[in-house]
PDB file of N, CA and C in Angstrom:
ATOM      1  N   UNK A   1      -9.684  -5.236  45.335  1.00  0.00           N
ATOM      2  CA  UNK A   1      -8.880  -6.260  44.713  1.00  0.00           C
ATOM      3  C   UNK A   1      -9.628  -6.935  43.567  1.00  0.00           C
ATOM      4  N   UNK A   2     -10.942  -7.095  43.576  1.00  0.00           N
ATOM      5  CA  UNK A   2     -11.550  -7.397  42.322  1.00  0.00           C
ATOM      6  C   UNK A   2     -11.340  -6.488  41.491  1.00  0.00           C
ATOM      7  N   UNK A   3     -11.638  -5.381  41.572  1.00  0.00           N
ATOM      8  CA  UNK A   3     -11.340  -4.614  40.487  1.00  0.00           C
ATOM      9  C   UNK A   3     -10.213  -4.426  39.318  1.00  0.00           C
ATOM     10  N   UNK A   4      -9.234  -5.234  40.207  1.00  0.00           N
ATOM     11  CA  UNK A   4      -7.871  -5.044  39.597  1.00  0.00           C
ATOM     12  C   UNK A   4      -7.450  -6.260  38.569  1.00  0.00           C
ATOM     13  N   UNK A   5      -8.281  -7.199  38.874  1.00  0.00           N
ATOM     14  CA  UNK A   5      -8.090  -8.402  37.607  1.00  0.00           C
ATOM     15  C   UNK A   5      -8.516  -8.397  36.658  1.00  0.00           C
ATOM     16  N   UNK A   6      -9.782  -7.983  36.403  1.00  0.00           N
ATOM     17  CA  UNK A   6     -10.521  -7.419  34.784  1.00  0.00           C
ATOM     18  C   UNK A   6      -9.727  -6.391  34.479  1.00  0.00           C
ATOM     19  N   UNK A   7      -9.237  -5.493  34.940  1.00  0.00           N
ATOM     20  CA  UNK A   7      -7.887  -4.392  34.688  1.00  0.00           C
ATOM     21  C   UNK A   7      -6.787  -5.004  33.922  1.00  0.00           C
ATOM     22  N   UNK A   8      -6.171  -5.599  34.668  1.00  0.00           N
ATOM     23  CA  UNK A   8      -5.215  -6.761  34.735  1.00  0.00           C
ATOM     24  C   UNK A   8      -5.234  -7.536  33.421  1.00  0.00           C
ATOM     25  N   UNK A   9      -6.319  -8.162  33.114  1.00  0.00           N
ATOM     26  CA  UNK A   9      -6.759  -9.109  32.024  1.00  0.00           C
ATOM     27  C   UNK A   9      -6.517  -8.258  30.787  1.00  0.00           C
ATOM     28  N   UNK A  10      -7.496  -7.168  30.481  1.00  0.00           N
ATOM     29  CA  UNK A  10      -7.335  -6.262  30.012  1.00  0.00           C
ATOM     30  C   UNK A  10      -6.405  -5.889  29.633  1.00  0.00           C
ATOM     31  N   UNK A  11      -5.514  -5.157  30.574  1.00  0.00           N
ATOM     32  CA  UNK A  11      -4.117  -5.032  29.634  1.00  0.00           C
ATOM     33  C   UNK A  11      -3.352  -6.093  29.134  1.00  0.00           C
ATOM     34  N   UNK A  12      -3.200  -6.964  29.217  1.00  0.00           N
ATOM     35  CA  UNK A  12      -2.502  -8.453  28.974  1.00  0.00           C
ATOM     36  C   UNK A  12      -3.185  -8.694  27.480  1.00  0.00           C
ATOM     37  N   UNK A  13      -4.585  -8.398  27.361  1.00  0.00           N
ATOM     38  CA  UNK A  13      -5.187  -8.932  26.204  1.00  0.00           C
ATOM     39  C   UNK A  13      -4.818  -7.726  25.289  1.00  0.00           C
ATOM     40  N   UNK A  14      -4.474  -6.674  25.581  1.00  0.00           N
ATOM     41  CA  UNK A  14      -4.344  -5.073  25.230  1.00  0.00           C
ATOM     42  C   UNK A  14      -2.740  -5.448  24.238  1.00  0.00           C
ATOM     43  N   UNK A  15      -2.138  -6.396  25.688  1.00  0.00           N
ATOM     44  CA  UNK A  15      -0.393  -6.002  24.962  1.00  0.00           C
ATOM     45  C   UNK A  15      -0.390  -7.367  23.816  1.00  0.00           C
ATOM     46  N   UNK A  16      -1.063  -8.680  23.953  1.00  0.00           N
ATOM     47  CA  UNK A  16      -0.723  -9.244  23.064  1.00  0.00           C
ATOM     48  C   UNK A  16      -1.476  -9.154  21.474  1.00  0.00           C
ATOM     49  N   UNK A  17      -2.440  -8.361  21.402  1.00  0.00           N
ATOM     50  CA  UNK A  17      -2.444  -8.104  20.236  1.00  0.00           C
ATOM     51  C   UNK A  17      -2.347  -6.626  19.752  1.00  0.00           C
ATOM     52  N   UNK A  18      -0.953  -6.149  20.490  1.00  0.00           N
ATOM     53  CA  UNK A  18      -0.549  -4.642  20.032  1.00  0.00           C
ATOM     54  C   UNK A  18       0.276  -5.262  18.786  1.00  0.00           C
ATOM     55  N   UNK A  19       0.800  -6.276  18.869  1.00  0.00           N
ATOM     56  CA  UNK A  19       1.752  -6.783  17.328  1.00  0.00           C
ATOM     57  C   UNK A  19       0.916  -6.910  15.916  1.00  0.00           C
ATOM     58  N   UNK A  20      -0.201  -7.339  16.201  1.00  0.00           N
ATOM     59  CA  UNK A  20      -0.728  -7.347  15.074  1.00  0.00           C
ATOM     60  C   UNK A  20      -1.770  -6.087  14.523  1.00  0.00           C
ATOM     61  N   UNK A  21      -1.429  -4.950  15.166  1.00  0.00           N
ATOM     62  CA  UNK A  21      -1.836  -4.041  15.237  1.00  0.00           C
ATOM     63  C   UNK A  21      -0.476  -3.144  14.172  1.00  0.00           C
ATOM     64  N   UNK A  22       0.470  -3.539  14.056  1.00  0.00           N
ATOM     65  CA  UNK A  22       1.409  -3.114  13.355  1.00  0.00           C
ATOM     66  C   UNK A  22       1.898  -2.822  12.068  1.00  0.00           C
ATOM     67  N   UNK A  23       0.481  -3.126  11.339  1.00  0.00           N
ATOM     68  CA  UNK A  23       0.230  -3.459  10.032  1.00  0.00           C
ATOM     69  C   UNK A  23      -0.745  -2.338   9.725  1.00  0.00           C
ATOM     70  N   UNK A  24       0.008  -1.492   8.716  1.00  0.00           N
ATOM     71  CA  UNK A  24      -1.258  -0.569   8.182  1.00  0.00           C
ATOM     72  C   UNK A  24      -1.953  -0.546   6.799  1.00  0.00           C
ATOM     73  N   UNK A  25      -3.124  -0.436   6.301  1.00  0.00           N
ATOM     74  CA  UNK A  25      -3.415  -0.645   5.004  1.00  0.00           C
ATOM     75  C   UNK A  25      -3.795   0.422   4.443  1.00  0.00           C
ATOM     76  N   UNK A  26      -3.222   1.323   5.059  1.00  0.00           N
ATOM     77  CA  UNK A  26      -3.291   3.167   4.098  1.00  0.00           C
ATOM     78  C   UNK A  26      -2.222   3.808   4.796  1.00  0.00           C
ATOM     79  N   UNK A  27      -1.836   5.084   4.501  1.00  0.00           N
ATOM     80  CA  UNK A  27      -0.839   6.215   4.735  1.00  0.00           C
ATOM     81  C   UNK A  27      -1.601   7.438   4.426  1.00  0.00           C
ATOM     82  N   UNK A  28      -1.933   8.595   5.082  1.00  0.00           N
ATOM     83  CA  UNK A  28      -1.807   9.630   4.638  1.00  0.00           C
ATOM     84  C   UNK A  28      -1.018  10.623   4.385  1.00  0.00           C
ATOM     85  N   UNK A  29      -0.987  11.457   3.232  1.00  0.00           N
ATOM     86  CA  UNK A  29      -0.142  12.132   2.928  1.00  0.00           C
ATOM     87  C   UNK A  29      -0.444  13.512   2.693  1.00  0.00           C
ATOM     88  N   UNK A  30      -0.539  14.095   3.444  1.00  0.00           N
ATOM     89  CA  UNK A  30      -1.261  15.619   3.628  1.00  0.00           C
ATOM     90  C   UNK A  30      -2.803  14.805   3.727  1.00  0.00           C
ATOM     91  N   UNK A  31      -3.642  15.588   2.308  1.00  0.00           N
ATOM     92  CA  UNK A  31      -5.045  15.444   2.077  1.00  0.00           C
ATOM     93  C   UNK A  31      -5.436  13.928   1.583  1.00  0.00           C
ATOM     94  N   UNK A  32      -4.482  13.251   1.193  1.00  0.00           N
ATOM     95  CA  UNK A  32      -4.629  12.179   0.331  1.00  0.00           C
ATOM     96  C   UNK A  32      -4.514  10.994   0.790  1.00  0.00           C
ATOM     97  N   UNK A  33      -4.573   9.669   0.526  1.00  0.00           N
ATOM     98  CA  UNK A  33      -4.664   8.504   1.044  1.00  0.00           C
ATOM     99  C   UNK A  33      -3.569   7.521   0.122  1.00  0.00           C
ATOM    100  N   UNK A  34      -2.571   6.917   0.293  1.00  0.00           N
ATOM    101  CA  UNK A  34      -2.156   5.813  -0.263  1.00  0.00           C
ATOM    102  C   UNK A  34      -2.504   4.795  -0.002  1.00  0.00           C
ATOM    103  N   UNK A  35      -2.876   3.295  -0.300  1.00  0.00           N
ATOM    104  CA  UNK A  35      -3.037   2.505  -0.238  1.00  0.00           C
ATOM    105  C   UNK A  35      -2.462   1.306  -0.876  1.00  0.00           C
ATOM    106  N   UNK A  36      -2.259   0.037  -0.449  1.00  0.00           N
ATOM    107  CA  UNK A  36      -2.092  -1.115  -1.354  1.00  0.00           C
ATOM    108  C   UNK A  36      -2.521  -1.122  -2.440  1.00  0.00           C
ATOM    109  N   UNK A  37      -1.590  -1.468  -3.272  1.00  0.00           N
ATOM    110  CA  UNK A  37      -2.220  -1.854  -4.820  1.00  0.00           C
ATOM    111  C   UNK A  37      -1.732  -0.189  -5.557  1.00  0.00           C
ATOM    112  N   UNK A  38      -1.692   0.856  -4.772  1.00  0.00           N
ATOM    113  CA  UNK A  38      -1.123   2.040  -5.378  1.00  0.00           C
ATOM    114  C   UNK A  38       0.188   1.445  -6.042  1.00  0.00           C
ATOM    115  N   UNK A  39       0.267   2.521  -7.445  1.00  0.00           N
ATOM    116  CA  UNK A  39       1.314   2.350  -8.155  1.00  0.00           C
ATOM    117  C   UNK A  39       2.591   3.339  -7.708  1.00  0.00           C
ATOM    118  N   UNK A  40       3.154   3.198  -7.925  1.00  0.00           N
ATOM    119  CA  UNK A  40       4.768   3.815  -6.937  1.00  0.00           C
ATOM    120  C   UNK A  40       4.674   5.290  -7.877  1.00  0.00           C
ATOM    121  N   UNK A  41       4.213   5.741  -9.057  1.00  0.00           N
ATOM    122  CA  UNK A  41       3.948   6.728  -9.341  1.00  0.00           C
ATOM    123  C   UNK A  41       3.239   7.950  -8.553  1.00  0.00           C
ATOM    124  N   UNK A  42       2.102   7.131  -8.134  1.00  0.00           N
ATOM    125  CA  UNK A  42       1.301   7.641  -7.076  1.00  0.00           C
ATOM    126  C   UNK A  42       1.483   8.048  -5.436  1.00  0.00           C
ATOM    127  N   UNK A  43       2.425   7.338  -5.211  1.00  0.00           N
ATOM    128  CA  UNK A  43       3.061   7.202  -3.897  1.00  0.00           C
ATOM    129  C   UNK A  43       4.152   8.305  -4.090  1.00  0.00           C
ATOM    130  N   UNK A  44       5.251   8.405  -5.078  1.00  0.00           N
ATOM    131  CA  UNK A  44       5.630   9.191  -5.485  1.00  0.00           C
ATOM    132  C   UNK A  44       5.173  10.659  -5.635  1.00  0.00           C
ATOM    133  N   UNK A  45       3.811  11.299  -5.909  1.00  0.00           N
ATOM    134  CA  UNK A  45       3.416  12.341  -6.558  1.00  0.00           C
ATOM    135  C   UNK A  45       2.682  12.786  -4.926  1.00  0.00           C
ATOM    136  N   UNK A  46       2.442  12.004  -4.510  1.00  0.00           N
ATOM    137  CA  UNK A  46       1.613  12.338  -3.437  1.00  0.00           C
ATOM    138  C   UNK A  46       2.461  12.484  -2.043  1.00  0.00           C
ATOM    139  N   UNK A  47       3.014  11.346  -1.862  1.00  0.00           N
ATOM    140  CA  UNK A  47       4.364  12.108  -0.601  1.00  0.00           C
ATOM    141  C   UNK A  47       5.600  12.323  -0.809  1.00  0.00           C
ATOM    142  N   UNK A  48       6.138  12.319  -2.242  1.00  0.00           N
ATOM    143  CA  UNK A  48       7.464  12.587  -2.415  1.00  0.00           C
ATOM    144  C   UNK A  48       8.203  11.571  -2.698  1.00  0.00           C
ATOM    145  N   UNK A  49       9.740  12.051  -2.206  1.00  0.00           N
ATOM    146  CA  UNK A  49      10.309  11.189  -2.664  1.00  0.00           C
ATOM    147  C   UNK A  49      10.865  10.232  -0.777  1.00  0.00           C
ATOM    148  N   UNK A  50      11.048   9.263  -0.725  1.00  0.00           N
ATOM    149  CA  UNK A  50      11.140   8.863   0.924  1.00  0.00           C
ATOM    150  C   UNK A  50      12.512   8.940   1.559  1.00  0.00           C
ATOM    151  N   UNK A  51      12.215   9.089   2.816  1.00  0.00           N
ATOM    152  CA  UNK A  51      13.739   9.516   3.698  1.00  0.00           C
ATOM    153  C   UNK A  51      14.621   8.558   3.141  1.00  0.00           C
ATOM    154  N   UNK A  52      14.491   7.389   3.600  1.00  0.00           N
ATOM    155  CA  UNK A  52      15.684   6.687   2.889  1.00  0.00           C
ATOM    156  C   UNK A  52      15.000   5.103   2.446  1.00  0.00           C
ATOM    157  N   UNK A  53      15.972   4.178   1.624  1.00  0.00           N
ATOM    158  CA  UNK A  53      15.146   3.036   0.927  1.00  0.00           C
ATOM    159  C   UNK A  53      16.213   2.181   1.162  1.00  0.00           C
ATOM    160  N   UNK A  54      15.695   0.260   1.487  1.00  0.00           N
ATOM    161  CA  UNK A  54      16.662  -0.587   1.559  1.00  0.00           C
ATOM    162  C   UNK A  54      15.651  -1.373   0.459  1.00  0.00           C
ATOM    163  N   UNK A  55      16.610  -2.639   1.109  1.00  0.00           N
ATOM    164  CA  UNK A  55      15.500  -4.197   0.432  1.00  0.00           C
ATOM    165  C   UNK A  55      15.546  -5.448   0.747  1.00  0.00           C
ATOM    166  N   UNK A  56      15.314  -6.223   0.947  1.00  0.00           N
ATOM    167  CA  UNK A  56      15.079  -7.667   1.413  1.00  0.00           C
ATOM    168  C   UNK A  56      13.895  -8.631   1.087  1.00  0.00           C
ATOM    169  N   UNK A  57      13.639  -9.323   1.724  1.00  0.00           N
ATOM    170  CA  UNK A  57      12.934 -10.129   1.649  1.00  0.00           C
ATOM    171  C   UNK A  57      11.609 -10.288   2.321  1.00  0.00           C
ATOM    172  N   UNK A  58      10.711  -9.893   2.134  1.00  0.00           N
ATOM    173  CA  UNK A  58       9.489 -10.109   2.924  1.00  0.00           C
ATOM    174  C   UNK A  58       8.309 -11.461   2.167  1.00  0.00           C
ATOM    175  N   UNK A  59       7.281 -11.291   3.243  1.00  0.00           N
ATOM    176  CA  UNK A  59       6.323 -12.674   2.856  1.00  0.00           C
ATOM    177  C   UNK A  59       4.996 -11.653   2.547  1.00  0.00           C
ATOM    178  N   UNK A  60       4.502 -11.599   1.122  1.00  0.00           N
ATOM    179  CA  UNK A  60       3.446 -10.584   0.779  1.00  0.00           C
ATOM    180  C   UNK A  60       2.642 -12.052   0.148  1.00  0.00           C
ATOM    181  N   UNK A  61       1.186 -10.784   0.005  1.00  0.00           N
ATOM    182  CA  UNK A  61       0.676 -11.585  -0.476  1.00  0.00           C
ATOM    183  C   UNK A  61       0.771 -11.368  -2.445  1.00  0.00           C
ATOM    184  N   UNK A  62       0.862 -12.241  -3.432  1.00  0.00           N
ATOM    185  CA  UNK A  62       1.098 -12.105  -4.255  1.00  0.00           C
ATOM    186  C   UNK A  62      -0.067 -13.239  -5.166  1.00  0.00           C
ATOM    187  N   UNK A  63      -1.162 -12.746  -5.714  1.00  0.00           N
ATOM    188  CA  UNK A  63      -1.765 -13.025  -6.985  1.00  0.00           C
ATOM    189  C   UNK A  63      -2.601 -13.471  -5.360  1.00  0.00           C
ATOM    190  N   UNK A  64      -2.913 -13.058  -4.299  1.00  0.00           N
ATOM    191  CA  UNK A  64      -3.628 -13.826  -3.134  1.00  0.00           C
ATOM    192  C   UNK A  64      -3.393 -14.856  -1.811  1.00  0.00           C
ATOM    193  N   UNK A  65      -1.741 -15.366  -2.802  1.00  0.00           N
ATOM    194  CA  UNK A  65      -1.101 -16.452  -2.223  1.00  0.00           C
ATOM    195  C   UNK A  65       0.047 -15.559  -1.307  1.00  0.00           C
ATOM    196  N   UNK A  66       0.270 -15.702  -0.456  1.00  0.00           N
ATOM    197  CA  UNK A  66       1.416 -15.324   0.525  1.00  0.00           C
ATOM    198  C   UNK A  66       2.636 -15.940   0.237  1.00  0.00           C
ATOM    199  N   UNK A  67       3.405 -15.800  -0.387  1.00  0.00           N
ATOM    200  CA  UNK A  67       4.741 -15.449  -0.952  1.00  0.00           C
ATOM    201  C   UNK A  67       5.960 -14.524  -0.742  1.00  0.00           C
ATOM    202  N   UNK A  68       7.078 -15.124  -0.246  1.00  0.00           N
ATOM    203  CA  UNK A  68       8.057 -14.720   0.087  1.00  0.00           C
ATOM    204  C   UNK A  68       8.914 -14.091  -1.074  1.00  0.00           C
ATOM    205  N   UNK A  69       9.128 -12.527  -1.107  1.00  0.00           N
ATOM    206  CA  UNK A  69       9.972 -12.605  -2.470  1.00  0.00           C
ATOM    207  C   UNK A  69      10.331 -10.927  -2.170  1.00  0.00           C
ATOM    208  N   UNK A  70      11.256 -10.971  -2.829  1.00  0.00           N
ATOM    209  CA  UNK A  70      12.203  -9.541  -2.664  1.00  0.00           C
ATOM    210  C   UNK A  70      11.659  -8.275  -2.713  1.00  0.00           C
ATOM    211  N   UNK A  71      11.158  -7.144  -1.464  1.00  0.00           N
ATOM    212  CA  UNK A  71      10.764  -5.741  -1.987  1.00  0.00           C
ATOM    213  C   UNK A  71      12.022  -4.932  -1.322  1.00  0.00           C
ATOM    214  N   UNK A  72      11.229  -3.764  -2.171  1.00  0.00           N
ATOM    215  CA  UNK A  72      12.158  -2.623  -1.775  1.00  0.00           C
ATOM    216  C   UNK A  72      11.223  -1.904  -0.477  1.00  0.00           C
ATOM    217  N   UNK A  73      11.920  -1.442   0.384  1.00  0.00           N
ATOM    218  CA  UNK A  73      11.211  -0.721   1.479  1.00  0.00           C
ATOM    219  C   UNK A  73      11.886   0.561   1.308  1.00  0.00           C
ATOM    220  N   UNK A  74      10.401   1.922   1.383  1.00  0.00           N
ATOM    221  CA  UNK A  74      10.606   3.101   1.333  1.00  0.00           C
ATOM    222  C   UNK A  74      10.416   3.763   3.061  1.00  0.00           C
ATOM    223  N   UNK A  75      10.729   4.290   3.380  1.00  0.00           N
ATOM    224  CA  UNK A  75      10.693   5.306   4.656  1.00  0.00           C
ATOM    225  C   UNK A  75      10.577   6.480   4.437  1.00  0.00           C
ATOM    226  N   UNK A  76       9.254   6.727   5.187  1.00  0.00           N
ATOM    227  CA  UNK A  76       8.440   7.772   5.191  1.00  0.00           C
ATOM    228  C   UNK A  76       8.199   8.201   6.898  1.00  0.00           C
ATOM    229  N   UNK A  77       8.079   9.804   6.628  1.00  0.00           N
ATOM    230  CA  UNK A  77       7.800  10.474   8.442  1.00  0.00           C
ATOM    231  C   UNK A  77       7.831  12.074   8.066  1.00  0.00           C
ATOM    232  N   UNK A  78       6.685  12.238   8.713  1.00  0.00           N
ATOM    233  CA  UNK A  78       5.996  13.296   8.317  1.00  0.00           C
ATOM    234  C   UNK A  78       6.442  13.950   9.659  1.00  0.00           C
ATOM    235  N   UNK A  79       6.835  14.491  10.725  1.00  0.00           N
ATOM    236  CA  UNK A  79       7.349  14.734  11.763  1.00  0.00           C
ATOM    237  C   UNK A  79       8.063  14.301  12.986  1.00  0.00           C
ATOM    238  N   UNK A  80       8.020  15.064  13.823  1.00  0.00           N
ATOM    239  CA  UNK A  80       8.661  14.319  15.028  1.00  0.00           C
ATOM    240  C   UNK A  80       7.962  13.827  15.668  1.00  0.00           C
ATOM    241  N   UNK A  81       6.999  14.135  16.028  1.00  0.00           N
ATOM    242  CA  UNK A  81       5.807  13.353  16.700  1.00  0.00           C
ATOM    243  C   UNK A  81       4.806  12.680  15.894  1.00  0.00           C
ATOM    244  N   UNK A  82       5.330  11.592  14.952  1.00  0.00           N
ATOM    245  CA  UNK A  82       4.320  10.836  13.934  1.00  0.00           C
ATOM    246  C   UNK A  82       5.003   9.856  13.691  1.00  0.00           C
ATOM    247  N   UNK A  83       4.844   8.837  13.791  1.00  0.00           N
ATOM    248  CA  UNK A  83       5.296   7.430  13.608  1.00  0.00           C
ATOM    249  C   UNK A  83       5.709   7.316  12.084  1.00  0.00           C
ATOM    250  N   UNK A  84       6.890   6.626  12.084  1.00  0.00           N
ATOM    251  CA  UNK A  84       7.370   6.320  10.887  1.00  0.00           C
ATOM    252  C   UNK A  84       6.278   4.809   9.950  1.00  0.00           C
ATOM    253  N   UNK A  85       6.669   5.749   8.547  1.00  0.00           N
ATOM    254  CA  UNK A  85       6.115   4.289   7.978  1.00  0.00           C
ATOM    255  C   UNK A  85       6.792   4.135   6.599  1.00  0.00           C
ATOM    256  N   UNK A  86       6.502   2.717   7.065  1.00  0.00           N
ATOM    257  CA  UNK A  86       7.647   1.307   5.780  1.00  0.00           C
ATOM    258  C   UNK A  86       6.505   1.277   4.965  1.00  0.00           C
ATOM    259  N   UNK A  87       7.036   1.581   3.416  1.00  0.00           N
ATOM    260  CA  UNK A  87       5.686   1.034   2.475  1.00  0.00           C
ATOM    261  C   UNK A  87       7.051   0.355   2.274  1.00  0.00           C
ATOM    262  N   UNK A  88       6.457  -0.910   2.137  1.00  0.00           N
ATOM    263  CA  UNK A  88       6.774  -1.972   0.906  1.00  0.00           C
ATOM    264  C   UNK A  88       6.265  -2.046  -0.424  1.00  0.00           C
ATOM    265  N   UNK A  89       7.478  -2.007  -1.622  1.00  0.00           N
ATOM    266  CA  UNK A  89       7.112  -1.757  -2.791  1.00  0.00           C
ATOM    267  C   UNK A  89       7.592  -2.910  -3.982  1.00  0.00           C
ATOM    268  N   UNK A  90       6.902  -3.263  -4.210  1.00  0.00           N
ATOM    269  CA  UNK A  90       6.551  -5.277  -5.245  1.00  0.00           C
ATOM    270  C   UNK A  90       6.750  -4.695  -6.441  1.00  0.00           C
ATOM    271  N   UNK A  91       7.880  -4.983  -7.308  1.00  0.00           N
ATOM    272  CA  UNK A  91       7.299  -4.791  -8.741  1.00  0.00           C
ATOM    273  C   UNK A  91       6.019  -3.690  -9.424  1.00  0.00           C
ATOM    274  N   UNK A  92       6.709  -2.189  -8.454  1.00  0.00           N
ATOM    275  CA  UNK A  92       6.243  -1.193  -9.286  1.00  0.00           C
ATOM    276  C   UNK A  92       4.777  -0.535  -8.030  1.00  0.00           C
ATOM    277  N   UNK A  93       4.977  -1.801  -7.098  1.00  0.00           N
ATOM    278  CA  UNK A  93       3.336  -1.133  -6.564  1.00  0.00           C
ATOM    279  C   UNK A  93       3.913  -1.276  -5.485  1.00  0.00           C
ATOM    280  N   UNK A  94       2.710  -1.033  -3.984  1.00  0.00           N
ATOM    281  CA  UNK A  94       2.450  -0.665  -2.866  1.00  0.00           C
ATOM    282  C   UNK A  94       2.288  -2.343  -2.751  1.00  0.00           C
ATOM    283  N   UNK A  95       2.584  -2.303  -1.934  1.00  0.00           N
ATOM    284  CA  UNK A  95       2.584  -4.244  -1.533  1.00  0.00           C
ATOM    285  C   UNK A  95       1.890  -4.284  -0.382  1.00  0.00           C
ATOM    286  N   UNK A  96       2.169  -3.263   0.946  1.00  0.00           N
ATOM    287  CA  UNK A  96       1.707  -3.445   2.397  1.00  0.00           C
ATOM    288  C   UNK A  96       2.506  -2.134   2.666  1.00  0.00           C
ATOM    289  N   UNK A  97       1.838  -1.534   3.343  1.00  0.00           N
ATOM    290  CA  UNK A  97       2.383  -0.404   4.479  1.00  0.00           C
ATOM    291  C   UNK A  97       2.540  -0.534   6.000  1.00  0.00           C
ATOM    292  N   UNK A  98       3.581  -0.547   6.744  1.00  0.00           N
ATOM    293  CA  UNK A  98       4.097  -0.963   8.340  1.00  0.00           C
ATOM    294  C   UNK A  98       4.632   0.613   8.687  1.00  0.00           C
ATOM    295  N   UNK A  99       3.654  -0.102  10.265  1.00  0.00           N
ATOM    296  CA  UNK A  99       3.979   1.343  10.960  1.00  0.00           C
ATOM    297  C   UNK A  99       5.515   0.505  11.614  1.00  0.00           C
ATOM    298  N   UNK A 100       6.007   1.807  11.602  1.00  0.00           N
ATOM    299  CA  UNK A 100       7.832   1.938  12.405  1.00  0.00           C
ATOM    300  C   UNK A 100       7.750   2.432  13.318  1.00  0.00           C
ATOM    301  N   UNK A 101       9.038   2.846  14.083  1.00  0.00           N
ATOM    302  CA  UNK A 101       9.259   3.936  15.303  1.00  0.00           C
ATOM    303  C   UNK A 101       8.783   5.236  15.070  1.00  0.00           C
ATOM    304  N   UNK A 102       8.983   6.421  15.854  1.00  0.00           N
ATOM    305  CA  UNK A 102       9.131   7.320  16.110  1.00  0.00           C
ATOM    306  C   UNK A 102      10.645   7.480  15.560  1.00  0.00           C
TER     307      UNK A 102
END
């Protein structure tokens, strides 16, 4: 029964910071790496063109300052067994990349 509370703890500390774990700051794309601050040219040339695109409102960081202001989100998924991913795209660039579902 001791054994089972450091277990216990453990996962609890495991599940509450699986959310902020949800945030990615690269993508690979075959051999290559995208990153923040990439220009949508680049994102473009390197994984294509993306499954499908919306837009709204997210809170980025902008000139450093965290700022709420309109991107476009691209969707990207490289298989069935590979987690989907949201680049968010700011005025021409890579703003933040979020991992999605399956």
């Amino acid at each position: 029964m001791k054994f089972v509370r450091p277990a216990l703890i453990s996962l609890l500390a495991t599940l509450v910071l699986l959310p902020t774990l949800a945030e990615a700051d690269s993508y690979r794309c075959g051999r290559k790496i995208i990153r923040s601050g990439d220009p949508v040219s680049r994102l473009l040339e390197l994984c294509g063109k993306p499954r499908r695109k919306d837009s709204g409102s997210e809170t980025i960081e902008v000139s450093g300052v965290p700022r709420k202001v309109r991107v476009q989100r691209w969707y990207y998924k490289q298989g069935s067994r590979r987690l989907e991913r949201v680049v968010l795209v700011y005025r021409g660039t890579v703003a933040a990349i979020e991992v999605g579902g399956r």
